[in-house]
Protein backbone atom coordinates (compact mmCIF):
# COMPACT_ATOMS: atom_id res chain seq x y z
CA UNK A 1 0.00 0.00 0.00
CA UNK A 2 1.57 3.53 -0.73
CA UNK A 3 0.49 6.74 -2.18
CA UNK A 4 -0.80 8.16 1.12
CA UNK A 5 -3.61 5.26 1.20
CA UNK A 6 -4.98 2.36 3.46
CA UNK A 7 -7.37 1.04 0.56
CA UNK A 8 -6.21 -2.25 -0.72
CA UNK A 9 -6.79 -2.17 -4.60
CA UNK A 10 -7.14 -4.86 -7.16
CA UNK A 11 -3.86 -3.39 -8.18
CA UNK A 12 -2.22 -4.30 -4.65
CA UNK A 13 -3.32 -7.97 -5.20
CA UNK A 14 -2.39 -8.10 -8.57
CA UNK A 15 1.32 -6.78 -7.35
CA UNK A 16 1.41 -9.13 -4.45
CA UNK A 17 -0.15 -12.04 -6.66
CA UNK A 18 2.67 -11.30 -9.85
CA UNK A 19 0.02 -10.89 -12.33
CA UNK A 20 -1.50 -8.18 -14.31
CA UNK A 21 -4.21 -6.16 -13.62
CA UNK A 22 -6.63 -8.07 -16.14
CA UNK A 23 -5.77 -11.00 -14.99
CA UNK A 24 -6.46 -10.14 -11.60
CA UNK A 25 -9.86 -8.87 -12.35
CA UNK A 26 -10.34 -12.28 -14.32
CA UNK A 27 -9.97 -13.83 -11.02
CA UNK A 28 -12.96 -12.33 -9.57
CA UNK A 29 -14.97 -13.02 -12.49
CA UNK A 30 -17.65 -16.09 -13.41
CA UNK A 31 -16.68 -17.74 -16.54
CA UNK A 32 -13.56 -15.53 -17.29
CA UNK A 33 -10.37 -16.97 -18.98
CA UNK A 34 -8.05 -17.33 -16.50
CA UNK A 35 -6.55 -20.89 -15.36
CA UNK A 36 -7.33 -22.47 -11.84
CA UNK A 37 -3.98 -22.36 -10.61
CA UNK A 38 -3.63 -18.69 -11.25
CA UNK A 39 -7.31 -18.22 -10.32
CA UNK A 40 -5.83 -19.40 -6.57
CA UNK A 41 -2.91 -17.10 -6.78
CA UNK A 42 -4.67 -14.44 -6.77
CA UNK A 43 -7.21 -15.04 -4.29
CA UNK A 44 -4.91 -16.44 -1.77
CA UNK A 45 -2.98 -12.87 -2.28
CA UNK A 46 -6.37 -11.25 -2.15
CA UNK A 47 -6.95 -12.94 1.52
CA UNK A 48 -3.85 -12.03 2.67
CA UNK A 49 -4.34 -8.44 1.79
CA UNK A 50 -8.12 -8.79 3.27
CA UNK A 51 -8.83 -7.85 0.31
CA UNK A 52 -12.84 -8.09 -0.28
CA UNK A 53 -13.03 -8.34 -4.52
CA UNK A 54 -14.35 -5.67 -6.83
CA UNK A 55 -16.65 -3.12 -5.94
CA UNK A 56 -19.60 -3.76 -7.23
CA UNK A 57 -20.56 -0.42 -8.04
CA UNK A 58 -17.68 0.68 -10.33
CA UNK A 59 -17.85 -2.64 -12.04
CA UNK A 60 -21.58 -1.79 -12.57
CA UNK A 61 -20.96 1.38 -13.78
CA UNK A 62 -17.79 -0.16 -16.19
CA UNK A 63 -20.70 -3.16 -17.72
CA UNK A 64 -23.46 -0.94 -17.51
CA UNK A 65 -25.70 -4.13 -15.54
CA UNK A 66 -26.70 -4.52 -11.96
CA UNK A 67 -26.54 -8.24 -11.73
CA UNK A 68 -30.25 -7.35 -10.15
CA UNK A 69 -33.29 -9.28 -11.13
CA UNK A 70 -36.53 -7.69 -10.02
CA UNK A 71 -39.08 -9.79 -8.32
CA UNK A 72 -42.65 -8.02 -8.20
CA UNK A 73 -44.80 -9.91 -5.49
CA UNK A 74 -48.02 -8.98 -3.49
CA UNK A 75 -47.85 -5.58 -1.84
CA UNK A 76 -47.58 -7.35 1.50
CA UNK A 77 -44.67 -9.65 1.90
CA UNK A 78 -45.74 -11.53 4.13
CA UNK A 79 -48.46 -12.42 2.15
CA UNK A 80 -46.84 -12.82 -0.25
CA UNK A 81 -44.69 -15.74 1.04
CA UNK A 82 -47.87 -17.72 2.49
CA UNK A 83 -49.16 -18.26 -1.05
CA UNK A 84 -47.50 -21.61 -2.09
CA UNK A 85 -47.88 -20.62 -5.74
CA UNK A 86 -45.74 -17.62 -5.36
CA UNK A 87 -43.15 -19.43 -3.07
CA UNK A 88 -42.93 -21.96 -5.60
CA UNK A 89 -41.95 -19.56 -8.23
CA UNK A 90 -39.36 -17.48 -6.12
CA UNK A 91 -37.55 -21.29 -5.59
CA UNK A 92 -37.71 -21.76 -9.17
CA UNK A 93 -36.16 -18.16 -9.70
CA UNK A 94 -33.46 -18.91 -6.46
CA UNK A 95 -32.64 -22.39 -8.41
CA UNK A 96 -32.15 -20.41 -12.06
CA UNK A 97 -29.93 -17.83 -10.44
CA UNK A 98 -27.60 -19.89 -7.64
CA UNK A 99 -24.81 -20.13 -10.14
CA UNK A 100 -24.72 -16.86 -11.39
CA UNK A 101 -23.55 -13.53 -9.77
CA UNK A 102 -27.24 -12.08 -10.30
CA UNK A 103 -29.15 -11.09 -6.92
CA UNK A 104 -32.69 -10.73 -6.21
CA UNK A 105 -34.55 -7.71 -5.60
CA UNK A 106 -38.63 -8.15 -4.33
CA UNK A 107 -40.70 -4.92 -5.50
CA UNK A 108 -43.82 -4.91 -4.24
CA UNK A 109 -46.89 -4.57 -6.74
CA UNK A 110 -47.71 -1.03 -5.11
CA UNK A 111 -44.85 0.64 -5.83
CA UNK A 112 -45.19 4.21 -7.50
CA UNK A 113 -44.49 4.18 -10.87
CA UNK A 114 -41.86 7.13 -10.78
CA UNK A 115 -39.67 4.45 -8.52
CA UNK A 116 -40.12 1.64 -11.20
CA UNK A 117 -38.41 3.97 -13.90
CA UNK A 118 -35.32 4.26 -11.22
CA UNK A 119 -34.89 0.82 -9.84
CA UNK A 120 -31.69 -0.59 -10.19
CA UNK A 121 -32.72 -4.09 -12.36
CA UNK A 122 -31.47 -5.26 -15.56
CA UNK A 123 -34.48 -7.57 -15.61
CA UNK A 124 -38.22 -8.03 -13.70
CA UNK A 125 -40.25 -10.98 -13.15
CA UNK A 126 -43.71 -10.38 -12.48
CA UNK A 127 -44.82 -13.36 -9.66
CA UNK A 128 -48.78 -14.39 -10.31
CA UNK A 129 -51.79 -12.49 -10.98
CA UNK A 130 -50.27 -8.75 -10.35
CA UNK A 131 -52.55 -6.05 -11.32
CA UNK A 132 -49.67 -3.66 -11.76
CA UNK A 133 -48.48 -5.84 -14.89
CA UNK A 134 -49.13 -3.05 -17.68
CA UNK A 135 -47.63 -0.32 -15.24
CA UNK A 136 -44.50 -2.49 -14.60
CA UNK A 137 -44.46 -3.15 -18.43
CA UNK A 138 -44.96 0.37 -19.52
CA UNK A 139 -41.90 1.46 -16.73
CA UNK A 140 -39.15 -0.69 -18.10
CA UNK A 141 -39.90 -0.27 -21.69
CA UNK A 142 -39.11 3.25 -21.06
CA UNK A 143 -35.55 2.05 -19.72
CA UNK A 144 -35.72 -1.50 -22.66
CA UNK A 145 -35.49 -3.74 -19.95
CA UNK A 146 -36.89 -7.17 -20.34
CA UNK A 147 -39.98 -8.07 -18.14
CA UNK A 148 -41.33 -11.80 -18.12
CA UNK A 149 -44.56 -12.65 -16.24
CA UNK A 150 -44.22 -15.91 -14.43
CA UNK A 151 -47.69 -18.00 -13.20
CA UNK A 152 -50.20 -14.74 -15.24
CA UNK A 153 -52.14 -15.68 -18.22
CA UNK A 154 -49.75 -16.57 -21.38
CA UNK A 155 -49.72 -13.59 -23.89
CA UNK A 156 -46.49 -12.56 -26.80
CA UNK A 157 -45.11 -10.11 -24.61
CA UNK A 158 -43.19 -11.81 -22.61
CA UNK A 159 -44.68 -14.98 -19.82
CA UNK A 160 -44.14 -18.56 -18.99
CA UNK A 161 -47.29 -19.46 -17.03
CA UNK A 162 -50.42 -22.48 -18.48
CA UNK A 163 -53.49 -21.98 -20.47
CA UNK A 164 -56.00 -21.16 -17.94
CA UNK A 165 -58.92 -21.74 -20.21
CA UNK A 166 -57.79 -25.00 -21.36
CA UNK A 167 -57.34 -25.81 -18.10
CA UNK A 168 -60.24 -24.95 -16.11
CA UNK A 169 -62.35 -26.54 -18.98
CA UNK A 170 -60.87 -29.91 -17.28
CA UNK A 171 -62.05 -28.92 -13.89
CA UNK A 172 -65.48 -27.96 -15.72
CA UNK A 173 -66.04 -31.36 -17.85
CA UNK A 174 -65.36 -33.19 -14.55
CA UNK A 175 -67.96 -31.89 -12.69
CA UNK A 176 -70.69 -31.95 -15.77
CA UNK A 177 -69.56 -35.54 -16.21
CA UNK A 178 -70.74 -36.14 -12.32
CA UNK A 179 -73.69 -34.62 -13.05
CA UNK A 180 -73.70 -31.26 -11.49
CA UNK A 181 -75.17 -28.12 -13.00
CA UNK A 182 -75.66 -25.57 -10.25
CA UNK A 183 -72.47 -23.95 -9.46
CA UNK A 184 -71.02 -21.40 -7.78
CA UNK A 185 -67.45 -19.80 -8.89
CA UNK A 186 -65.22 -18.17 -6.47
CA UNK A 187 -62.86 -16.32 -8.48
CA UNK A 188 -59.85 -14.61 -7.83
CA UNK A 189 -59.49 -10.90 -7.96
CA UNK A 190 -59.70 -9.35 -11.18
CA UNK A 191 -57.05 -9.87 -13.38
CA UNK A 192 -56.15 -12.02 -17.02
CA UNK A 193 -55.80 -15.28 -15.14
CA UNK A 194 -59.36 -14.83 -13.55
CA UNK A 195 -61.05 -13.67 -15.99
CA UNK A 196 -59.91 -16.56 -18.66
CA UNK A 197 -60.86 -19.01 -15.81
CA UNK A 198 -64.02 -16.98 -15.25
CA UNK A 199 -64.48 -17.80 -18.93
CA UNK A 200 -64.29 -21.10 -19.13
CA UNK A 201 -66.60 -21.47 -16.09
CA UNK A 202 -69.28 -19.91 -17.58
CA UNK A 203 -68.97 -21.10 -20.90
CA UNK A 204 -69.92 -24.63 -19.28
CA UNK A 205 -72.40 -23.21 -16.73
CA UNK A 206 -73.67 -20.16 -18.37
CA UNK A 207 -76.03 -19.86 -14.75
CA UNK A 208 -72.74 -19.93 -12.13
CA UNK A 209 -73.23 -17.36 -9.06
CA UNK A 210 -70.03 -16.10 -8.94
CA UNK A 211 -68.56 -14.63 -5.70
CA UNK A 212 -65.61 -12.28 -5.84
CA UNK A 213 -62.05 -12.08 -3.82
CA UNK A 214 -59.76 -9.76 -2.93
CA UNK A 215 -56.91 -12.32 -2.57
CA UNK A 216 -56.19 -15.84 -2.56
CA UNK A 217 -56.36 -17.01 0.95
CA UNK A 218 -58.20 -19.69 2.82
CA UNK A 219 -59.98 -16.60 4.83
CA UNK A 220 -61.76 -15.21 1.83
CA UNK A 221 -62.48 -19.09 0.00
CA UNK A 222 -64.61 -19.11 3.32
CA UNK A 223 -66.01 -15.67 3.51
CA UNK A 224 -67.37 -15.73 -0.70
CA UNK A 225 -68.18 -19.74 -0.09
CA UNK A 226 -71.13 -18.70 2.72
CA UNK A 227 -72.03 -16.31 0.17
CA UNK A 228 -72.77 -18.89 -2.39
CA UNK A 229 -74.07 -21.38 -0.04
CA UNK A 230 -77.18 -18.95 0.48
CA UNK A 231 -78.07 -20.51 -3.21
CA UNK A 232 -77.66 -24.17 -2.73
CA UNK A 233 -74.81 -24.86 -5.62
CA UNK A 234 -74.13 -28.91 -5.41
CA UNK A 235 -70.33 -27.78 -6.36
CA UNK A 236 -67.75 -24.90 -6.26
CA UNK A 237 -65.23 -23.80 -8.55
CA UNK A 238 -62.61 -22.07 -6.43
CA UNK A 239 -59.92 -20.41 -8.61
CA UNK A 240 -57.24 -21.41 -6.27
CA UNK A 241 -56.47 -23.96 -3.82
CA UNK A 242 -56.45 -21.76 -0.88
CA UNK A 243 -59.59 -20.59 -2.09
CA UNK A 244 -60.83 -24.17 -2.04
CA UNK A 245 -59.81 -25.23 1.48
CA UNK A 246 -61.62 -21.88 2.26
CA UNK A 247 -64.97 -23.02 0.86
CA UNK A 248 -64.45 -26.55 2.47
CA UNK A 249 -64.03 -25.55 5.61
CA UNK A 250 -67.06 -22.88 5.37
CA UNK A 251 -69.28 -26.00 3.82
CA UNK A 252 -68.01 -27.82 6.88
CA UNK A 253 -69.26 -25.01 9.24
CA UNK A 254 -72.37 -25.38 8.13
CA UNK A 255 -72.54 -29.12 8.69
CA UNK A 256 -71.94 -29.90 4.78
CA UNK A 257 -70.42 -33.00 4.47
CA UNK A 258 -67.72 -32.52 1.29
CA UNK A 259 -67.65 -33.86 -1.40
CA UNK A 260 -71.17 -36.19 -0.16
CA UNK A 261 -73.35 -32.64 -0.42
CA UNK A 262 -70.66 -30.65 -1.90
CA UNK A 263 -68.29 -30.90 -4.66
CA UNK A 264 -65.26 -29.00 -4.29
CA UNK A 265 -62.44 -27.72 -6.88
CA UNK A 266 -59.41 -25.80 -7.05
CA UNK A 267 -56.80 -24.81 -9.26
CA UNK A 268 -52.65 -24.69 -8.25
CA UNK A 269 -51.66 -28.37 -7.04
CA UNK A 270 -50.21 -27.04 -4.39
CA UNK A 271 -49.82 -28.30 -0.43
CA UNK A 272 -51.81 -26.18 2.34
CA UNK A 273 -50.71 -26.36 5.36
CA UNK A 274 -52.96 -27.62 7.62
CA UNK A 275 -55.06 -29.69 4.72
CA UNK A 276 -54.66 -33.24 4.67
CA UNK A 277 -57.01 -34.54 1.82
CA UNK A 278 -56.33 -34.78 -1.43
CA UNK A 279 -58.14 -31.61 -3.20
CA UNK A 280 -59.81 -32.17 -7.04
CA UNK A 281 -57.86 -29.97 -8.93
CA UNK A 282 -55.26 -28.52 -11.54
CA UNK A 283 -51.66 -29.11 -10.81
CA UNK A 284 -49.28 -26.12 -12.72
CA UNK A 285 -45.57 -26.07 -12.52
CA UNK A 286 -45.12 -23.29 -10.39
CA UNK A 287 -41.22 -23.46 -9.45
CA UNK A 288 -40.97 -24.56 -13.33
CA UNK A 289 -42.21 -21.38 -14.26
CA UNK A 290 -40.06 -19.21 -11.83
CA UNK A 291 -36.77 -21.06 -13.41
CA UNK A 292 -37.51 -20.80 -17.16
CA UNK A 293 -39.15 -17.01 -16.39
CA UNK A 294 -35.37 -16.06 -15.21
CA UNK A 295 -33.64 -18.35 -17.55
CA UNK A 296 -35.68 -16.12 -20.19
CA UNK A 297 -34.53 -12.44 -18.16
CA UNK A 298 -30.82 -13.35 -18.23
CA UNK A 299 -31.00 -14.05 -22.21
CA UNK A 300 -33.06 -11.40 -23.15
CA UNK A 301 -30.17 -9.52 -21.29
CA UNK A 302 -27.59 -10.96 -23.89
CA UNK A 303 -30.53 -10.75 -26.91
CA UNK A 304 -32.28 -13.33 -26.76
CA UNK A 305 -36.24 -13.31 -27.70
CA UNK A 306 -38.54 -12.84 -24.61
CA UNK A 307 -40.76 -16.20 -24.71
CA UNK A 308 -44.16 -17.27 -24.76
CA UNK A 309 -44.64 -20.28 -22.61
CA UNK A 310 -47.61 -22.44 -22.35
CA UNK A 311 -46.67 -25.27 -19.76
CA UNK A 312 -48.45 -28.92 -19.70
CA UNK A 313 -51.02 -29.00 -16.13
CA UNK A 314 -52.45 -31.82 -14.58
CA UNK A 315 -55.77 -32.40 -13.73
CA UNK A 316 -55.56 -34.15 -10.12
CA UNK A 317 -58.97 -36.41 -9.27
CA UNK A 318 -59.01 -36.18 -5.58
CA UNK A 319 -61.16 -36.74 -2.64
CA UNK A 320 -63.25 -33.58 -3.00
CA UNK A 321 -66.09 -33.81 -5.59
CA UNK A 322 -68.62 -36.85 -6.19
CA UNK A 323 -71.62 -37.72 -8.10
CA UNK A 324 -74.34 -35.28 -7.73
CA UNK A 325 -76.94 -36.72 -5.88
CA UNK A 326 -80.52 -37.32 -6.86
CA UNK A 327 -82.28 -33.98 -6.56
CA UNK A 328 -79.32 -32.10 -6.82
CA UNK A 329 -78.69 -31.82 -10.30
């Protein structure tokens, strides 16, 4: 250390290492030329200096990236984290990123749209049904940074996510096949995904009662499920699973015995805590779609096309929905 500083430099450690400065820098680097031996050099001179590696902001300012991915999620965090769905795709998005330098930053889906146009991202993922998708769009396009939804209705802007039509039409033909034909649909606030499964409910029962959410929790399944129960429906099509253990456990309340007086769906295929039967309804790939969505934000980074990805479901036949019995139909 000399010129009247304490600092240790890249250029102390590439001194005390016998390299040059490139070479040095190559050492701090993921996939840069350099060979392991001299690779060690340098970072065993870098220790013994205490030296900490590049900062990140001067190399950011040098590449012109943040090695940032944005994650927008629910407005509440917390919230946010209890939905399986979303969980699933933040592990798929953790699993894409672990062996690159790229970080993570959450952005809630209330955030003004004068802060969007400043965050420091070189990419956003949009997590689920966020009604904040055109805002988040319109922000970054200023700036021509790639957004990808991941788990919101598939469009050719940019989303890996399932055909939610397609899909509920599945949950639909089950239930005519059993024979039901009154049926409520608690749907999930307004968005693309609910209103193509709002579709595809009512193009198979064009006489559905349908009872609106604010979110997707097992709180407000039960609150819009007593609301439909006023009617007598002999089944439910909840547009999520949470949804769905909400309306079973309001049925329940009422001394409903599901699926003998009620038939039950939901759509996710995912586990609730606390649920131990096997719910009727769609499985999706949730941490699939987190892993290709920032797969598909790193490329676009270097080029590459934003996609437009339409993943397989599964419809899941379980213990909640029966034949409808005689009277009911």
């Amino acid at each position: 250390m000399t010129r009247g500083s304490n600092r240790i430099t890249l250029v102390h450690v590439a001194e005390a290492a016998g390299v040059s400065l490139s070479t040095a820098s190559h050492a701090f680097g993921v996939g840069k030329p350099i060979s392991d031996a001299t690779r060690e050099r340098v970072l065993s001179a870098a220790a013994r200096l205490g030296y900490q590696g590049p900062d990140p902001r001067a190399r950011s300012l040098r590449s012109g990236r943040t090695d940032i991915i944005g994650v927008q999620v629910d407005d509440e965090a917390g919230r946010a984290f209890r939905d399986p769905v979303i969980t699933g795709i933040l592990g798929g998005v953790s699993a894409a990123l672990a062996a690159s330098p790229t970080s993570v930053l959450l952005i809630p889906d209330s955030i003004p749209e004068e802060r969007l146009r400043t965050l420091p991202v070189d990419g956003v993922i949009v997590a689920g049904c966020s009604p904040t998708l055109p805002q988040v769009r319109a922000a970054m396009a200023l700036r021509n940074i790639p957004v990808v939804t991941a788990g919101n209705q598939v469009d050719d802007i940019g989303s890996v996510g399932v055909e939610n039509y397609s899909a509920t039409r599945l949950l639909t033909d089950h239930l005519i096949g059993l024979g039901h034909r009154e049926v409520g649909v608690i749907r999930l606030r307004e968005g693309a995904v609910e209103q193509a499964r709002t579709a595809a409910a009512l193009a198979a029962f064009p006489g559905a009662v349908i009872a609106a959410t604010s979110d997707s929790t097992i709180d407000e399944g039960a609150r819009a499920a007593a609301e439909l129960l006023r009617g007598r429906p002999t089944a439910i099509i909840a547009q999520s699973d949470l949804l769905a253990v909400g309306a079973i456990r309001a049925a329940e309340a009422r001394g409903l015995r599901v699926p003998q007086d009620l038939s039950v769906v939901g759509f996710d295929g995912v586990r609730v805590d606390g649920f131990t039967r096997v719910l009727t309804t769609i499985a999706e790939p949730a941490a699939e779609m987190g892993r290709l969505a920032a797969e598909a934000v790193l490329a676009a980074g270097d080029g590459a096309p934003l996609p437009t990805l339409a993943l397989d479901v599964e419809f899941v036949p379980g213990e909640t929905t029966a034949v409808a019995r005689a009277g009911q139909s």
